[in-house]
Protein backbone atom coordinates (compact mmCIF):
# COMPACT_ATOMS: atom_id res chain seq x y z
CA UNK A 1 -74.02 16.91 -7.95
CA UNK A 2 -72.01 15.10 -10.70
CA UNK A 3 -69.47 17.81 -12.35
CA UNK A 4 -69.84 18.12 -16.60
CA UNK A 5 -67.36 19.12 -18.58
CA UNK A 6 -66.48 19.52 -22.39
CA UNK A 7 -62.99 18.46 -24.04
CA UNK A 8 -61.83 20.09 -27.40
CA UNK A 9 -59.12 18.25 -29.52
CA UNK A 10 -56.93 20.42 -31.53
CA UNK A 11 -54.58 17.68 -33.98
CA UNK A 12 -52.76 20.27 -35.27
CA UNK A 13 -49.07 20.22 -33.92
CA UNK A 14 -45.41 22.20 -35.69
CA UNK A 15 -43.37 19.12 -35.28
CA UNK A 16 -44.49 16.05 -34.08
CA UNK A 17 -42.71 14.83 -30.64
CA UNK A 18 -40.93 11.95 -30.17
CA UNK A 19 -43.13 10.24 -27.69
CA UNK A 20 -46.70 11.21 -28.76
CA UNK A 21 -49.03 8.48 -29.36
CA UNK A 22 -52.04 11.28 -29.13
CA UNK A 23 -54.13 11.77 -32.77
CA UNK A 24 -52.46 15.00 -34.36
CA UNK A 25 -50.06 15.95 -37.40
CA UNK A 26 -47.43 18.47 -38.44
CA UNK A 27 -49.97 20.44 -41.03
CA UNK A 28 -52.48 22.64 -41.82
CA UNK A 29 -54.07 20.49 -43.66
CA UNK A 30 -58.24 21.04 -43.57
CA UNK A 31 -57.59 23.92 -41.52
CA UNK A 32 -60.62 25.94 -42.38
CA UNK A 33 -62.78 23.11 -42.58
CA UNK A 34 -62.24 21.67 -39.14
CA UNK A 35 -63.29 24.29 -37.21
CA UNK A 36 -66.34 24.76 -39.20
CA UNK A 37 -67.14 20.32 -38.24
CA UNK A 38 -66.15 21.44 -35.26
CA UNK A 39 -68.94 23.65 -34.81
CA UNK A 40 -71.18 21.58 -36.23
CA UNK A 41 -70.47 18.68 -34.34
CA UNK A 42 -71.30 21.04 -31.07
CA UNK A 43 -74.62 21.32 -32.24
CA UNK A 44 -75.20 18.12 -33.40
CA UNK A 45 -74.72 16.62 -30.16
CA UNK A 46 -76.35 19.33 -28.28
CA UNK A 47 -78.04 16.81 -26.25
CA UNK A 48 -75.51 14.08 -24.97
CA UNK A 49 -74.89 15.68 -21.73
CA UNK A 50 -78.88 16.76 -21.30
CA UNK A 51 -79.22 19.78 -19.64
CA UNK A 52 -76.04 19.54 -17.12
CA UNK A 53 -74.30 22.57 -15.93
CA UNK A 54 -70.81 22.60 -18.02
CA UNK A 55 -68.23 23.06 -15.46
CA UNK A 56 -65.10 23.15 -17.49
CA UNK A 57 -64.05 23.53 -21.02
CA UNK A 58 -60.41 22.19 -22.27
CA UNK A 59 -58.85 22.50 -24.90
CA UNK A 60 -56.36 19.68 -25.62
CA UNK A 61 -54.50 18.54 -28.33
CA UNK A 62 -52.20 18.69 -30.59
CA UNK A 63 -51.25 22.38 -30.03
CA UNK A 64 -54.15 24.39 -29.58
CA UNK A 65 -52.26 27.31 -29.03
CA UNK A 66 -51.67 26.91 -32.68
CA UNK A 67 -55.28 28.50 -32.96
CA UNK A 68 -55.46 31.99 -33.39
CA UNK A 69 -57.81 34.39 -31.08
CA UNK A 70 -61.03 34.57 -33.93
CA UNK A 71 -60.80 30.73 -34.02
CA UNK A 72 -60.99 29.98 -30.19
CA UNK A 73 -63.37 32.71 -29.82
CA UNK A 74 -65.36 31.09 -32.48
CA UNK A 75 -65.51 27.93 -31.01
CA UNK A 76 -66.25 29.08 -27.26
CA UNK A 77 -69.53 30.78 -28.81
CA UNK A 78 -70.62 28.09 -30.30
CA UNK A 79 -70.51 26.17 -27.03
CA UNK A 80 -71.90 29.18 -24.78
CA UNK A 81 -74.79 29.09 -27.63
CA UNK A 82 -75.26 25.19 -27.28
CA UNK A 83 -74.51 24.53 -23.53
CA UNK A 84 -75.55 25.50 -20.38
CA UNK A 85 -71.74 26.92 -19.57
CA UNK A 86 -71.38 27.84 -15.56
CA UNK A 87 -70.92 31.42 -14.72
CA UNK A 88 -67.73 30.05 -12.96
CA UNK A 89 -66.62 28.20 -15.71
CA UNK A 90 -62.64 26.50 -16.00
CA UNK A 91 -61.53 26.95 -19.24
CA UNK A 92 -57.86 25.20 -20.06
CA UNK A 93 -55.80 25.83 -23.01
CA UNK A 94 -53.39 23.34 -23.55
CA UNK A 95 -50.21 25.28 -24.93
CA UNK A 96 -46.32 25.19 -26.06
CA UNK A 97 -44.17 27.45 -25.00
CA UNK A 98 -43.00 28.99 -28.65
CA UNK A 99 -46.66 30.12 -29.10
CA UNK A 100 -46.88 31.66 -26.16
CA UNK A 101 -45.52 35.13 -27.20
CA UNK A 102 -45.97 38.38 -25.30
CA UNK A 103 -48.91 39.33 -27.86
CA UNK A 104 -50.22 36.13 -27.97
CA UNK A 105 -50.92 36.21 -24.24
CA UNK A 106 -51.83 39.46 -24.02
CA UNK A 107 -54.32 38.77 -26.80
CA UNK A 108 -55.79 35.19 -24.90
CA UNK A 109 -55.93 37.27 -21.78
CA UNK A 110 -57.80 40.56 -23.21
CA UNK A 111 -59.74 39.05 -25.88
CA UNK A 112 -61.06 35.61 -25.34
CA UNK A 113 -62.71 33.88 -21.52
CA UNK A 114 -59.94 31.18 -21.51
CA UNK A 115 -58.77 31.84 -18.02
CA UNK A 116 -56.20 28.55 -17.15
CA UNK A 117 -53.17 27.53 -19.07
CA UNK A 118 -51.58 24.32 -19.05
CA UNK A 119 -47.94 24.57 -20.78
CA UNK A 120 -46.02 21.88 -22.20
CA UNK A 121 -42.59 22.38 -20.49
CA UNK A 122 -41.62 19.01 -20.66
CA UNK A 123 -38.02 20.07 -19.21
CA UNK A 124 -35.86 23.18 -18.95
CA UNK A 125 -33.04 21.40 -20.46
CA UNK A 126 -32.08 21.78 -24.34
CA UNK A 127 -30.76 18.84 -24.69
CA UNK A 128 -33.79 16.89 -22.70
CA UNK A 129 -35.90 18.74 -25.29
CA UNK A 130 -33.93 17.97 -28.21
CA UNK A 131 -34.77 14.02 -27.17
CA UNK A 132 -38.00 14.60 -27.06
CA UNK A 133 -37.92 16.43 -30.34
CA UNK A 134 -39.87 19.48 -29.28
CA UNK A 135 -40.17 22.57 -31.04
CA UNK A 136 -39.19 25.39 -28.64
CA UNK A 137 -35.94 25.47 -25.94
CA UNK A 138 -35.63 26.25 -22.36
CA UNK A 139 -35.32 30.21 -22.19
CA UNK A 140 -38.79 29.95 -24.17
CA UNK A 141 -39.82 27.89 -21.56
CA UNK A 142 -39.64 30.40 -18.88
CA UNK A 143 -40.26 33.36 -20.64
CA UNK A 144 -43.83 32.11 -21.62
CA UNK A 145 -44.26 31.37 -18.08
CA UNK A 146 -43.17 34.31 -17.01
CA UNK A 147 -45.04 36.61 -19.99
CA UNK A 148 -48.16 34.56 -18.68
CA UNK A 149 -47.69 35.84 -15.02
CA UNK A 150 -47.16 39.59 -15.82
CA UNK A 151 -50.26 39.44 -18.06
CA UNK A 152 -52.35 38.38 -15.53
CA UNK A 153 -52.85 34.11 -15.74
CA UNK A 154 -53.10 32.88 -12.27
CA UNK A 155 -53.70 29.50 -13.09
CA UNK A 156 -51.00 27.90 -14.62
CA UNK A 157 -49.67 24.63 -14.95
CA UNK A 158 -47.08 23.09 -16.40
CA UNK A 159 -46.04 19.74 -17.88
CA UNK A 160 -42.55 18.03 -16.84
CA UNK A 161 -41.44 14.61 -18.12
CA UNK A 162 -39.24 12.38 -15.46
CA UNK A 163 -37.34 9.07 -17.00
CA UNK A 164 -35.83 10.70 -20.12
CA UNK A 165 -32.31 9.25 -20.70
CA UNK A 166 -29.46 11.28 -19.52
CA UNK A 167 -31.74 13.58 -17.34
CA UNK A 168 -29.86 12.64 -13.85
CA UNK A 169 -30.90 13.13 -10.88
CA UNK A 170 -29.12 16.33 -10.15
CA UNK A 171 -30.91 17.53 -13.54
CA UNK A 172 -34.52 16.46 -12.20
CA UNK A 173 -33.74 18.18 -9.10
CA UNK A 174 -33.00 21.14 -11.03
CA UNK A 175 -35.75 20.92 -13.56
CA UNK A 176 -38.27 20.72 -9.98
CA UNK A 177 -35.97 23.75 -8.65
CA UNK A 178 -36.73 25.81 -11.55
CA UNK A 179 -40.64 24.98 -11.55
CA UNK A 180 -40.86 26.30 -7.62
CA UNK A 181 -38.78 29.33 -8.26
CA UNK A 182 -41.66 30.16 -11.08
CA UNK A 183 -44.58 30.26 -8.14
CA UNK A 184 -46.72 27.88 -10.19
CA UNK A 185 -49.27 26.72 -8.52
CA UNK A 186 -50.14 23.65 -10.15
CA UNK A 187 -47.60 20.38 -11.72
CA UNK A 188 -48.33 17.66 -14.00
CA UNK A 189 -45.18 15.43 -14.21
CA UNK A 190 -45.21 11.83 -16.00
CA UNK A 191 -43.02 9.28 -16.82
CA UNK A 192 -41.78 9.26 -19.86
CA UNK A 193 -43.01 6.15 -21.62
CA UNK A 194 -42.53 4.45 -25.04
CA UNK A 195 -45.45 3.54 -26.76
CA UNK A 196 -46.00 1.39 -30.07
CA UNK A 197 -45.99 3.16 -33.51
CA UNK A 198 -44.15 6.46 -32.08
CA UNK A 199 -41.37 8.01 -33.65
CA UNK A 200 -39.61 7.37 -30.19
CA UNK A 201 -40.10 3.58 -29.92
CA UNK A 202 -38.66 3.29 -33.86
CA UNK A 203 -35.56 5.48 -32.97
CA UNK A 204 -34.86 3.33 -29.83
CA UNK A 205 -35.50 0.31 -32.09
CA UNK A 206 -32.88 1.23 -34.46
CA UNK A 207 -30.35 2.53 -32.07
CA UNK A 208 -30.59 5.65 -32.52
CA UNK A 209 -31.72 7.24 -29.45
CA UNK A 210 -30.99 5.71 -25.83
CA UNK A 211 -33.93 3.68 -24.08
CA UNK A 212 -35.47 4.41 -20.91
CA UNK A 213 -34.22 2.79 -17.82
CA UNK A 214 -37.13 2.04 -15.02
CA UNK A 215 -34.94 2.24 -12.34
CA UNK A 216 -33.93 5.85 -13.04
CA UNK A 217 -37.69 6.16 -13.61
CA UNK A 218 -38.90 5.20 -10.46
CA UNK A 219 -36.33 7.01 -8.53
CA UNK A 220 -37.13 10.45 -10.41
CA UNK A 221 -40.58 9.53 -9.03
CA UNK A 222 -39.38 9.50 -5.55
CA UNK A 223 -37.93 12.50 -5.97
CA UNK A 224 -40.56 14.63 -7.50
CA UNK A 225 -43.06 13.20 -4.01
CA UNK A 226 -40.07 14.53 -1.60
CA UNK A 227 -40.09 17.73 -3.59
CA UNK A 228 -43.53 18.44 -3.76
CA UNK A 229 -44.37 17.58 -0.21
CA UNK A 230 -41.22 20.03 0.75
CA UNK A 231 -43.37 22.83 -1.08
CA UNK A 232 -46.63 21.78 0.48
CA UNK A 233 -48.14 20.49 -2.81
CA UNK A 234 -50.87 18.01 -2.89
CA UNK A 235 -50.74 15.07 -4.42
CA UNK A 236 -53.99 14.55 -5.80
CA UNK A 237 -53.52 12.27 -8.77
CA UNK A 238 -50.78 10.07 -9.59
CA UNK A 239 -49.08 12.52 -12.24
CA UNK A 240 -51.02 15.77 -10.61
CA UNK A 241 -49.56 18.15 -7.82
CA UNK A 242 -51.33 21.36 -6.47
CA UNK A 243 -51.47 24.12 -3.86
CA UNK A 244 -54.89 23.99 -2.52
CA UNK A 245 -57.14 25.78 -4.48
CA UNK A 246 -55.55 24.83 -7.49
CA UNK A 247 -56.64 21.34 -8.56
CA UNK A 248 -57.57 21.00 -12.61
CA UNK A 249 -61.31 20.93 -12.07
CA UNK A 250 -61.89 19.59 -15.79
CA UNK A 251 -59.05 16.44 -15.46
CA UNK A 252 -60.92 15.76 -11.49
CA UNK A 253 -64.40 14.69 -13.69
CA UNK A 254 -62.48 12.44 -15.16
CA UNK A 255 -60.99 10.99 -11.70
CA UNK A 256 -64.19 11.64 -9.68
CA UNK A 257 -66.42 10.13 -12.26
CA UNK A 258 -67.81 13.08 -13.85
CA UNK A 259 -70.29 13.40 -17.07
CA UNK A 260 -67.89 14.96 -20.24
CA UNK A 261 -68.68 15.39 -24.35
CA UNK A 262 -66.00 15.07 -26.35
CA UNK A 263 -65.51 17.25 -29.64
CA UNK A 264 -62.88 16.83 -32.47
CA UNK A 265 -61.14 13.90 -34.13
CA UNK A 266 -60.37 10.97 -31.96
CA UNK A 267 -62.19 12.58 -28.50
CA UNK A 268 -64.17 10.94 -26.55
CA UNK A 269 -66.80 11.49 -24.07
CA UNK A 270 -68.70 9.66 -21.09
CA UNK A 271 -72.21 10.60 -19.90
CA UNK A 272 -72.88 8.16 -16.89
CA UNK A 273 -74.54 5.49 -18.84
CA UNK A 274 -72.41 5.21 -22.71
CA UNK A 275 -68.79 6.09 -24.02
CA UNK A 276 -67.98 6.64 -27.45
CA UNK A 277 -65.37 7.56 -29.08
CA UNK A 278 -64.90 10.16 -32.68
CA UNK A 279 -62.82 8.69 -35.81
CA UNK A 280 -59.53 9.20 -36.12
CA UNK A 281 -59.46 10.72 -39.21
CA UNK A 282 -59.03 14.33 -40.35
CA UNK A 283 -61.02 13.87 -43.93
CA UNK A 284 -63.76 11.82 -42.53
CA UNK A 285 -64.79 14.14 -39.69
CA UNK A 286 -64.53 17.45 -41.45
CA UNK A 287 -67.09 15.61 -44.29
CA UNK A 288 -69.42 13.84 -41.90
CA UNK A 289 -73.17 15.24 -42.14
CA UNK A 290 -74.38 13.72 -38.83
CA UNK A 291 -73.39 12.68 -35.52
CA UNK A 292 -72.95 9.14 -36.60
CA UNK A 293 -70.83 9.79 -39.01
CA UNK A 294 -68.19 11.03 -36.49
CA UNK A 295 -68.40 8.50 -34.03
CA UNK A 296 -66.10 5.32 -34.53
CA UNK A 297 -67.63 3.36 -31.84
CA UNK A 298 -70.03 3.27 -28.92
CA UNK A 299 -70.39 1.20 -26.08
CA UNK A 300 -73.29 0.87 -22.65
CA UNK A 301 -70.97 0.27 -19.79
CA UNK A 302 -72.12 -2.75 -17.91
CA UNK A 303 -72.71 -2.83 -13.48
CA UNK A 304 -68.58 -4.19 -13.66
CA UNK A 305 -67.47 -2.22 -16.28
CA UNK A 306 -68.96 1.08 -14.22
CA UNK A 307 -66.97 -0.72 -10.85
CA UNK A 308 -63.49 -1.42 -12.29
CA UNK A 309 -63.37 2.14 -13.81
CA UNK A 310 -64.76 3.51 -10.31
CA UNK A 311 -62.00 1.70 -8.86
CA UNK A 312 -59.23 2.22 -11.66
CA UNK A 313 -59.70 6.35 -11.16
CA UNK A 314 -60.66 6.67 -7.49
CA UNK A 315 -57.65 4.53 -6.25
CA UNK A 316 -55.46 6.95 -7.93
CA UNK A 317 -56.56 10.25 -6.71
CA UNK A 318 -55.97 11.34 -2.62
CA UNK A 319 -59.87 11.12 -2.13
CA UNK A 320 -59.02 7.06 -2.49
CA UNK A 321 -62.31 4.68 -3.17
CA UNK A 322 -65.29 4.17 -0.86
CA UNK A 323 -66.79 1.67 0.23
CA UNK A 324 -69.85 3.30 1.12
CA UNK A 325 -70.14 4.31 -2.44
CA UNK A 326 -69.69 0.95 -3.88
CA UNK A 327 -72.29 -0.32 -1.75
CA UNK A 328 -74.58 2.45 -2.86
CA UNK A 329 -73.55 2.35 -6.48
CA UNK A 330 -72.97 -1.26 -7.13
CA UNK A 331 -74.43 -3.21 -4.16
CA UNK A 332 -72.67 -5.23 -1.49
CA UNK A 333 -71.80 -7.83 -3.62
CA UNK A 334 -68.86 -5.35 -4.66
CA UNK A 335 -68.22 -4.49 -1.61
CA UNK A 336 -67.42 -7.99 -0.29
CA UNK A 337 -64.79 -8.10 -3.49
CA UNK A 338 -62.72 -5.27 -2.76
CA UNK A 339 -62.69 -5.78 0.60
CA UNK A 340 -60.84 -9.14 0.10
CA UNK A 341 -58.64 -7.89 -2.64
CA UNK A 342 -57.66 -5.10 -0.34
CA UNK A 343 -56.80 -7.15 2.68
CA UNK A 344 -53.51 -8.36 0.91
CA UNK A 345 -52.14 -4.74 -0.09
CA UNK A 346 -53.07 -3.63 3.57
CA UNK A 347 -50.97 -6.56 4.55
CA UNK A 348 -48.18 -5.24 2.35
CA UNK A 349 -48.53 -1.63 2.91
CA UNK A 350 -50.09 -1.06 -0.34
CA UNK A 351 -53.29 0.20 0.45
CA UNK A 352 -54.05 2.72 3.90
CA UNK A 353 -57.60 2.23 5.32
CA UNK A 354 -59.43 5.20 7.28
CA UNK A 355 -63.07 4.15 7.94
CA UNK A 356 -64.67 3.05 4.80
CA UNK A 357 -61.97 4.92 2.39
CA UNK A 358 -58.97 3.20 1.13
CA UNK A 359 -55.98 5.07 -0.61
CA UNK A 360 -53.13 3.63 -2.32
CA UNK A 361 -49.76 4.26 0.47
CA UNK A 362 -47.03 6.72 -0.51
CA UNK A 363 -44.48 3.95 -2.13
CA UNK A 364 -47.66 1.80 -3.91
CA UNK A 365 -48.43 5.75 -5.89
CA UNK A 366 -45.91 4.46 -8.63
CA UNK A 367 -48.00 0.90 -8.88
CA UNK A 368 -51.46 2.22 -9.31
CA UNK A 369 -52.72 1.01 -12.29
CA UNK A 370 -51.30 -2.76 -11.69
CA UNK A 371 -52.96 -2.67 -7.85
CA UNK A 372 -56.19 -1.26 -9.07
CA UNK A 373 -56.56 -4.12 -11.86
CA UNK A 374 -56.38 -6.68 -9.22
CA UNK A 375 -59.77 -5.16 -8.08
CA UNK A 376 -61.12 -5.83 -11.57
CA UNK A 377 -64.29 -7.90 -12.01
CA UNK A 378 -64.80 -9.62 -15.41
């Protein structure tokens, strides 16, 4: 059974971070008037996933914690009323630690279904943060962790970045420390990276911030694989660690190939056959009338579109890619193509082979996306 699942996107941020290259802003601007298109767009495109079983719901963002209680509440309806929502439904709210007060929780906990948070750490060091240009500091860090425990969340995550300059190694040890001293039982952890038009790539282009080094990258990597594996995490996904029991269910349809709709400015969404993708642009979506209004651009994926991103997402997950399902999916045409590919990253320890599934080795994790292109088909 392919897994469905719907993702929310909430621009609205305090401050914008350094590194962001995601579609929000520091306002309120068309506050009101978003969440009313947002509705609307729900039941506009009532039937782009058919009648599939919704598995998970996310909210991501932005800040969506920036949403009060009536507003989530509001939207969740409108989805229950639209969607075929699963009585065992994962619903993720993407949130930063200064929202996350002792009422606010209480409030998401008593008064709305939302029953996973996912919480922007980033680090537990000030001055880390003050890099990144986040809005709250470290003892809000752990309180909202904490305040999220006593009020009853159970599924938690939280988000650390490796590679920022001056975090050391000692630091990164500590910043890991900290997170297993919590109990969490779930860890998203990425390198920090600087992307084109962000705030973070001009301030490194005008000397005012330090750069990145790759090195120090690559060995915070290391480190974060020793430490999980010490604290019998998985390591499911590249940047995603878990106790069993505990893997994100909505970011696994992305990995696993899942059907997903896509609501908000700039989301976009997949149902097995097309992917499109909304505009990226506040005034245009809350004034669009129909669906085709809000969608930038659309695209039918062709037979070797469908394999490379098969082979893009499955190569960096534990479940590794199958042969057996490229043959069944794509024909043996494919198959004959990986297999070659693969026989030089076997040779060079790249790539572990058990039956018909191959799975990137522990050193190649940090490679993935450059050793799954050279399975691409054009």
């Amino acid at each position: 059974m392919t897994l469905a699942g719907i993702y929310v996107h909430i621009p609205y941020c305090k401050q914008k971070c350094h590194y962001c290259n995601f579609y929000s802003f520091a306002s309120n601007n068309y506050r009101e008037l978003f969440v009313e298109a947002l509705l609307k767009e729900i039941k506009l495109r009532k039937n782009y996933l058919g009648k599939e079983i919704i598995n998970t719901v996310y909210f991501g963002g932005g800040t969506p914690s920036m949403l009060n209680i009536d507003e989530l509440n509001k939207i969740i309806k409108q989805l229950d009323d639209v969607f075929y929502l699963s009585d065992e439904i994962e619903t993720t709210l993407e949130a930063n630690p200064d929202d996350l007060n002792t009422e606010k929780i209480h409030n998401l906990k008593k008064h709305t279904s939302i029953n996973r948070l996912s919480i922007g750490v980033q680090s537990f060091f000030d001055d880390d943060l003050l890099y990144l240009n986040r809005v709250h500091n470290s003892k809000q860090a752990t309180d909202s962790i904490e305040n999220a425990i006593k009020a009853g969340f159970d599924n938690i995550t939280v988000d650390l970045i490796y590679g920022i300059p001056g975090l050391t190694e000692k630091k990164w040890r500590e910043n890991l420390r900290t997170f297993f001293d919590l109990n969490i039982n779930h860890l998203s952890s990425y390198s920090l990276t600087v992307e084109p038009k962000t705030a973070l790539n001009t301030l490194i282009n005008k000397r005012k911030l330090e750069n990145i080094v790759e090195e120090e990258s690559i060995r915070h990597f290391y480190i974060l694989q020793e430490e999980t594996d010490k604290h019998a995490f998985t390591h499911y996904e590249i940047s995603n660690f878990a106790r069993e029991g505990y893997y994100s269910k909505h970011n696994s349809i992305y990995w696993l190939g899942g059907h997903y709709a896509g609501f908000g400015p700039s989301a976009h969404s997949f149902n097995g056959r097309t992917r499109q993708w909304n505009v990226s642009n506040m005034k245009r979506y809350v004034e669009s009338e129909t669906a085709e209004n809000i969608i930038k651009e659309k695209e039918t994926l062709t037979i070797r579109q469908q394999y490379n991103e098969y082979v893009m997402t499955s190569l960096r997950t534990s479940w590794g890619c199958d042969t057996l399902h490229i043959k069944n999916v794509f024909g043996d045409s494919f198959v004959k193509l990986f297999e070659k590919e693969a026989a030089k990253h076997i040779f060079n320890n790249k790539l572990l082979k058990n039956a018909s599934v191959y799975k990137l080795s522990k050193q190649a994790k940090l490679f993935a996306d450059g050793i799954a292109s050279d399975f691409f088909v054009f």
